[in-house]
PDB file of N, CA and C in Angstrom:
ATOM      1  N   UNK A   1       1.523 -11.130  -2.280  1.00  0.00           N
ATOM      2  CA  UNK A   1       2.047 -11.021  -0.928  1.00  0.00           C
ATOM      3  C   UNK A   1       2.413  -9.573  -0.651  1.00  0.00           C
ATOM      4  N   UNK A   2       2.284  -9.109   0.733  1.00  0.00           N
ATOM      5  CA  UNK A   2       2.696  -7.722   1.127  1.00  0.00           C
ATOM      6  C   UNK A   2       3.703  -7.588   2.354  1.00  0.00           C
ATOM      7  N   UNK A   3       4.446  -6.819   2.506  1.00  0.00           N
ATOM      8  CA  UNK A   3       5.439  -6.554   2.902  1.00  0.00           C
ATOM      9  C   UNK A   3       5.226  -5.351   3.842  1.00  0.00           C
ATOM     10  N   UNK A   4       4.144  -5.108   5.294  1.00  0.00           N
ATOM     11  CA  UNK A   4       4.099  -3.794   5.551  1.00  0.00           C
ATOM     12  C   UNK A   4       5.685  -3.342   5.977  1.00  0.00           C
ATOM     13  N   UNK A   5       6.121  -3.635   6.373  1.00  0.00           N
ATOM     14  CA  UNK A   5       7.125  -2.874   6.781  1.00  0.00           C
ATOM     15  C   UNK A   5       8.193  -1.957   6.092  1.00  0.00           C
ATOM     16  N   UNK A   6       7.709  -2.563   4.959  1.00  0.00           N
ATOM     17  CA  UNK A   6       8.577  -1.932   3.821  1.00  0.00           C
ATOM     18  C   UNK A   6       7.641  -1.141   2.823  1.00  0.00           C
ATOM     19  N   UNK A   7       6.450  -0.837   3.243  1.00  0.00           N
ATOM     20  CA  UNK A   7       5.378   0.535   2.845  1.00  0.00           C
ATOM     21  C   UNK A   7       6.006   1.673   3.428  1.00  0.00           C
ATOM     22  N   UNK A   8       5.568   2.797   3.107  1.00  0.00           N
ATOM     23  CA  UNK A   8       5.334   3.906   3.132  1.00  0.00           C
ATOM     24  C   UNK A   8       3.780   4.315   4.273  1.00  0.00           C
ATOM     25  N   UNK A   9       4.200   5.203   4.535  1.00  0.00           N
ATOM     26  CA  UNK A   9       3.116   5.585   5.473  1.00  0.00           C
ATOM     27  C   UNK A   9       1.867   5.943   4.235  1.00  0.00           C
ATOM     28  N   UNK A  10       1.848   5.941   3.228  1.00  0.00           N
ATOM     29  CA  UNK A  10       1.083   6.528   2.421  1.00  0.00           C
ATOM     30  C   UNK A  10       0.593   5.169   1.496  1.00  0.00           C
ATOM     31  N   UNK A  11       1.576   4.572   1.415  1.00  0.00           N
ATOM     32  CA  UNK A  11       1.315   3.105   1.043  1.00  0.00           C
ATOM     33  C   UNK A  11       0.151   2.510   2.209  1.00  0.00           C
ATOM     34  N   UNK A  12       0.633   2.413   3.637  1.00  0.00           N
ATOM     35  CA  UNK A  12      -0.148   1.836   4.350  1.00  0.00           C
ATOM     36  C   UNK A  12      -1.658   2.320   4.791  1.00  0.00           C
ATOM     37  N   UNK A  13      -1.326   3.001   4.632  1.00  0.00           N
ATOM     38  CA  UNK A  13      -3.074   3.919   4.793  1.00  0.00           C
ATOM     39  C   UNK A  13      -4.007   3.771   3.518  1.00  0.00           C
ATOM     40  N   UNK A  14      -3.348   3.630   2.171  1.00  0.00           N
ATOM     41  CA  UNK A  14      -4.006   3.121   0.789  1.00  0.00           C
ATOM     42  C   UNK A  14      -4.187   1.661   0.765  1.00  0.00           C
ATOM     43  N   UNK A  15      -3.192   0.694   2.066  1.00  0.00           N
ATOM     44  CA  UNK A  15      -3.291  -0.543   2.266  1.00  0.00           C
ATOM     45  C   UNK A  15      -4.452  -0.981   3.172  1.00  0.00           C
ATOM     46  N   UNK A  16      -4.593  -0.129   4.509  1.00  0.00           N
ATOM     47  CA  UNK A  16      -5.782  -0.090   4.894  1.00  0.00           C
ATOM     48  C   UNK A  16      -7.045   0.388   4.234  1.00  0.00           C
ATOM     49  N   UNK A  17      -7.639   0.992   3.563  1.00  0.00           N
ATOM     50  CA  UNK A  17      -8.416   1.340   2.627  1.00  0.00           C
ATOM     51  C   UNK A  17      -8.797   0.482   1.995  1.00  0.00           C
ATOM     52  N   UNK A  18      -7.915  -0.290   1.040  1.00  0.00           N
ATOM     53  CA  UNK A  18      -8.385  -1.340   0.549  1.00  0.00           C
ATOM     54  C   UNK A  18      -8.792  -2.828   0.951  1.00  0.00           C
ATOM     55  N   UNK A  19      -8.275  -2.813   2.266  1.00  0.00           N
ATOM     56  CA  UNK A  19      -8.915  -4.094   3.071  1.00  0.00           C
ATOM     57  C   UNK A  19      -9.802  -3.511   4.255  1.00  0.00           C
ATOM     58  N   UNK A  20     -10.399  -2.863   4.136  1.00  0.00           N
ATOM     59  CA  UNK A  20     -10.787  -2.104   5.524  1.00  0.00           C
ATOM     60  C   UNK A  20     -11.799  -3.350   5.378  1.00  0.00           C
ATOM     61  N   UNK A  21     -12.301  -4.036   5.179  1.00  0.00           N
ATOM     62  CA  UNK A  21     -13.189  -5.217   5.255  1.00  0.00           C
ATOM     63  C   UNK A  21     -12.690  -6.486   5.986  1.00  0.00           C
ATOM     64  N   UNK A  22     -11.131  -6.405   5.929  1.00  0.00           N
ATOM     65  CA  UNK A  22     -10.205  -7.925   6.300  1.00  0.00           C
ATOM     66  C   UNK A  22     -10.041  -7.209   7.292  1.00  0.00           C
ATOM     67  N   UNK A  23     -10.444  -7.576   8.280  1.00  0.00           N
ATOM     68  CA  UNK A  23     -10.051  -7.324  10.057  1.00  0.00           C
ATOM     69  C   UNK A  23      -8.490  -8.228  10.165  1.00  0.00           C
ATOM     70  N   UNK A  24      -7.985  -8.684   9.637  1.00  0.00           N
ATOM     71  CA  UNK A  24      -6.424  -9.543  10.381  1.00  0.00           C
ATOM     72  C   UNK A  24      -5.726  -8.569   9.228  1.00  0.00           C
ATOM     73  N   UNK A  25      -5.781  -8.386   8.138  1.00  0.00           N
ATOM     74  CA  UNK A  25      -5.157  -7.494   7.286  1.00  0.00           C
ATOM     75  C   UNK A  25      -4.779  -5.775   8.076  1.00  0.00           C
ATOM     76  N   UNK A  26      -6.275  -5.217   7.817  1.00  0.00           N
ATOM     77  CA  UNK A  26      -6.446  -4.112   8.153  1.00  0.00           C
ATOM     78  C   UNK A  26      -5.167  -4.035   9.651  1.00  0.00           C
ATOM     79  N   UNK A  27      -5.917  -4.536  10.400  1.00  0.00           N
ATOM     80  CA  UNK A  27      -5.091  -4.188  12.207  1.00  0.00           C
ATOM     81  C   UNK A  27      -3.479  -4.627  12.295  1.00  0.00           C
ATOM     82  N   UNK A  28      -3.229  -5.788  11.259  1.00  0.00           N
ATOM     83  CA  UNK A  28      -1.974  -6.069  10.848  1.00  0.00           C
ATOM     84  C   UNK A  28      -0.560  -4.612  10.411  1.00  0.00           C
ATOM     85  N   UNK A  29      -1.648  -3.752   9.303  1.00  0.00           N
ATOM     86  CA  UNK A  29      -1.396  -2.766   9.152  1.00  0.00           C
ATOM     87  C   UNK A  29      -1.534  -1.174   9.981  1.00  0.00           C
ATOM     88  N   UNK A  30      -2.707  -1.812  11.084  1.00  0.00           N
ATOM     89  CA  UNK A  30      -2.518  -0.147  11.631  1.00  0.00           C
ATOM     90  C   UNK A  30      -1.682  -0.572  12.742  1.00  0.00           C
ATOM     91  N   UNK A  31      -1.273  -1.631  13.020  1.00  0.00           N
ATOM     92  CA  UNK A  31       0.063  -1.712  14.074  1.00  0.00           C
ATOM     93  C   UNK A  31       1.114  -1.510  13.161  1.00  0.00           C
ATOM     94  N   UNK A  32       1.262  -1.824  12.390  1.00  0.00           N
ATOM     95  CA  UNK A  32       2.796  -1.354  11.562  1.00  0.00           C
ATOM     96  C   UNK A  32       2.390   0.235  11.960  1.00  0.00           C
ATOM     97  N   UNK A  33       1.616   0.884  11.417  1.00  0.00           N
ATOM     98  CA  UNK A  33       1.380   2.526  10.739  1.00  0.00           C
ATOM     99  C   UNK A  33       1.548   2.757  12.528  1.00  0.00           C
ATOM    100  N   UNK A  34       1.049   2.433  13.654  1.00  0.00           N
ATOM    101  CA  UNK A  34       1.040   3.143  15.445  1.00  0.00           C
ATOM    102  C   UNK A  34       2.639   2.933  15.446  1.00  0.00           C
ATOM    103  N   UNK A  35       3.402   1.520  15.214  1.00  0.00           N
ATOM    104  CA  UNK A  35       4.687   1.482  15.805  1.00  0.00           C
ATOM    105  C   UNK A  35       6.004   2.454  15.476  1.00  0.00           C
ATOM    106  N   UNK A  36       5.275   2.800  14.656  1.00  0.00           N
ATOM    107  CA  UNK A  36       6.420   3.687  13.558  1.00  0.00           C
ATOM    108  C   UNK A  36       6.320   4.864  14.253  1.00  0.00           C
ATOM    109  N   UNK A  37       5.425   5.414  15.242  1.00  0.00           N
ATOM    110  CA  UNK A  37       5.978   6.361  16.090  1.00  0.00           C
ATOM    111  C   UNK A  37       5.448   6.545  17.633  1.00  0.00           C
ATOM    112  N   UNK A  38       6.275   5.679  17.991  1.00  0.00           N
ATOM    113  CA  UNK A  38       5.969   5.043  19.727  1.00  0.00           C
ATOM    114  C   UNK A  38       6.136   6.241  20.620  1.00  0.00           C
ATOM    115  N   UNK A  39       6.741   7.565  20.690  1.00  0.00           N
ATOM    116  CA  UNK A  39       6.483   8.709  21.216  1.00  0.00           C
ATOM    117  C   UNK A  39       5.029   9.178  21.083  1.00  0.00           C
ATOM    118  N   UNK A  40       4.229   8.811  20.160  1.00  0.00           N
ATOM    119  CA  UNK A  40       3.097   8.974  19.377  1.00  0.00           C
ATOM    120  C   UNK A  40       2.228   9.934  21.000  1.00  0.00           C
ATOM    121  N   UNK A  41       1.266  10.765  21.455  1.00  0.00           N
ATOM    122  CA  UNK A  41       0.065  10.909  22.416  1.00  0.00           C
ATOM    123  C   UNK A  41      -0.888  10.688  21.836  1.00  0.00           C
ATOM    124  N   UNK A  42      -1.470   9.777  23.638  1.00  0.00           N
ATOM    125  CA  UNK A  42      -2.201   8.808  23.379  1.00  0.00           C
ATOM    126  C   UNK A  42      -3.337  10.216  24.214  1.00  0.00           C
ATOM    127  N   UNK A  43      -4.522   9.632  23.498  1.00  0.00           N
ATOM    128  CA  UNK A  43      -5.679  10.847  24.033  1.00  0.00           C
ATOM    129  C   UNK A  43      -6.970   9.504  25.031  1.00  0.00           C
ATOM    130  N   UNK A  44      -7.650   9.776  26.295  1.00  0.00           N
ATOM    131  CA  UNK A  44      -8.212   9.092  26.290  1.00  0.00           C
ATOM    132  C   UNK A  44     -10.100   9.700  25.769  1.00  0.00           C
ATOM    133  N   UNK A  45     -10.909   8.336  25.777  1.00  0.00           N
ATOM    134  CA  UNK A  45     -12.067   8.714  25.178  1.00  0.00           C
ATOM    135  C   UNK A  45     -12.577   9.390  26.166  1.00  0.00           C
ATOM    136  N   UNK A  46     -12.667   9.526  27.326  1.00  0.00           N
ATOM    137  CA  UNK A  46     -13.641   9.973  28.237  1.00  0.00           C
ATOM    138  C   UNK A  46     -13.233  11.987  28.696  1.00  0.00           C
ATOM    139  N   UNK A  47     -12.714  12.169  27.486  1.00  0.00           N
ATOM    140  CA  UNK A  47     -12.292  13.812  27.612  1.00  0.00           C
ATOM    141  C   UNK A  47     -12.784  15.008  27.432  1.00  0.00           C
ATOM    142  N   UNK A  48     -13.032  16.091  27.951  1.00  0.00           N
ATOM    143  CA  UNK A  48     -14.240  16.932  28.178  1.00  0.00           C
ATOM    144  C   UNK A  48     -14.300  17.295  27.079  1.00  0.00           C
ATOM    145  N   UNK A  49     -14.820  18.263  26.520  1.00  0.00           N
ATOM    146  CA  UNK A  49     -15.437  18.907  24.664  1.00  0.00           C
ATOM    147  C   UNK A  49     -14.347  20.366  25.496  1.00  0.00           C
ATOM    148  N   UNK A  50     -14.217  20.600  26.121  1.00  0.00           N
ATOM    149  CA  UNK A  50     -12.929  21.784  26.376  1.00  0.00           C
ATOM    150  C   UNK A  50     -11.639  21.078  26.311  1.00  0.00           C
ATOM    151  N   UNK A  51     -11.649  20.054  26.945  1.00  0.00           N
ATOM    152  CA  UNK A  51      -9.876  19.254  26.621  1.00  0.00           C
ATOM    153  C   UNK A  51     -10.116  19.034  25.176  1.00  0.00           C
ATOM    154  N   UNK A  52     -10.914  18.289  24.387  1.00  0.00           N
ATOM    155  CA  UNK A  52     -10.853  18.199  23.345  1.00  0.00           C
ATOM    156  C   UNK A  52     -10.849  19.408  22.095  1.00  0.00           C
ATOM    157  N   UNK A  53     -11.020  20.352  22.372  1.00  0.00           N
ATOM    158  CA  UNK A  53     -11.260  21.963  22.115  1.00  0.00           C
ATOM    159  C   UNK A  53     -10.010  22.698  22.086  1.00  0.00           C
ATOM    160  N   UNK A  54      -9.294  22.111  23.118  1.00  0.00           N
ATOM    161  CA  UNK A  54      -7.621  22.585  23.595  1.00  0.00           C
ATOM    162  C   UNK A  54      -6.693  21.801  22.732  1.00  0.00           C
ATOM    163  N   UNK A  55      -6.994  20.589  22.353  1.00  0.00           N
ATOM    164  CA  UNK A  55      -6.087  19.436  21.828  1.00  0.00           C
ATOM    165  C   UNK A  55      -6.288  20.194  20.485  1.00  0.00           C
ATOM    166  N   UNK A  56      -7.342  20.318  19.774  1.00  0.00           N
ATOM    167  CA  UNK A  56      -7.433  20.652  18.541  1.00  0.00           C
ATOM    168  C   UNK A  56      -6.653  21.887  17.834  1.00  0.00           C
ATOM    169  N   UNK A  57      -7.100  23.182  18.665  1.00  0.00           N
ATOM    170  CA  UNK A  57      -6.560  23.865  19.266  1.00  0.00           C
ATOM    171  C   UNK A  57      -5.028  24.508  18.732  1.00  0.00           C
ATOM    172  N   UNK A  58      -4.248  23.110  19.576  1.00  0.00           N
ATOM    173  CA  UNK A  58      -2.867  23.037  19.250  1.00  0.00           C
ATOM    174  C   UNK A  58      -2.189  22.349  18.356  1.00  0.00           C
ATOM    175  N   UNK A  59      -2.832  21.481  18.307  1.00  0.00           N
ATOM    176  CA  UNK A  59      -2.576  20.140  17.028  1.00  0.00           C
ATOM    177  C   UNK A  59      -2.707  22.225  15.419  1.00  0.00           C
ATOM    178  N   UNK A  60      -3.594  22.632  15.355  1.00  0.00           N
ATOM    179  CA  UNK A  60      -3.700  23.550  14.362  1.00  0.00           C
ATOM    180  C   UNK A  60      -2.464  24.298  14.355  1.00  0.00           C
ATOM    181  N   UNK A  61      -2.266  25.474  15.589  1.00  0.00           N
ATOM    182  CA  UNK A  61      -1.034  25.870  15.875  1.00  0.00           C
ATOM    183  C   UNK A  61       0.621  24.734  15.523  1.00  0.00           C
ATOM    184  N   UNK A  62       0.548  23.941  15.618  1.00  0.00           N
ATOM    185  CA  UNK A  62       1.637  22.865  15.368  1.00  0.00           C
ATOM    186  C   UNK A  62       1.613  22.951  13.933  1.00  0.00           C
ATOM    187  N   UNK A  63       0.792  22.676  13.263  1.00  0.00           N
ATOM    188  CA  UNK A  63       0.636  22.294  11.696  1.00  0.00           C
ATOM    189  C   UNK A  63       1.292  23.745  10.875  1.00  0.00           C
ATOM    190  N   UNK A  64       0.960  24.601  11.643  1.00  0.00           N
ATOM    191  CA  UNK A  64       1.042  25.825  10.610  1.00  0.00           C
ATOM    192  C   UNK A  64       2.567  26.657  10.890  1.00  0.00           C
ATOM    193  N   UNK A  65       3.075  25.645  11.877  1.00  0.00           N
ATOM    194  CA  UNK A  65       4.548  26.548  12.494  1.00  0.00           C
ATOM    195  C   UNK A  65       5.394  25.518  10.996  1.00  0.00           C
TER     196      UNK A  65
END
């Protein structure tokens, strides 16, 4: 038996991995891993290769401050 809520973000991503085959497992777990940070930005798919260029961009600048 598993317990996501009481994983680790590092736990749950090694939890998805290993069921990436069990669709009720897997999505079970990437809603635990999304809820855990509901401020989270949301990007949509239909975004130019310059918005997406800009996002990247900054997401780099962020990482390295």
């Amino acid at each position: 038996m598993y317990n996501l809520k009481e994983m680790t973000v590092t736990e749950l991503k090694e939890f998805m991995a290993e069921n990436r085959n069990d669709d009720q497992k897997f999505s079970e777990a990437l809603g635990e891993l999304l809820s855990r940070n509901p401020n989270r930005k949301k990007y949509t798919a239909n975004q130019s290769f310059e918005e997406v260029r800009k996002i990247i961009q900054e997401k780099i600048k962020e990482s390295q401050n």
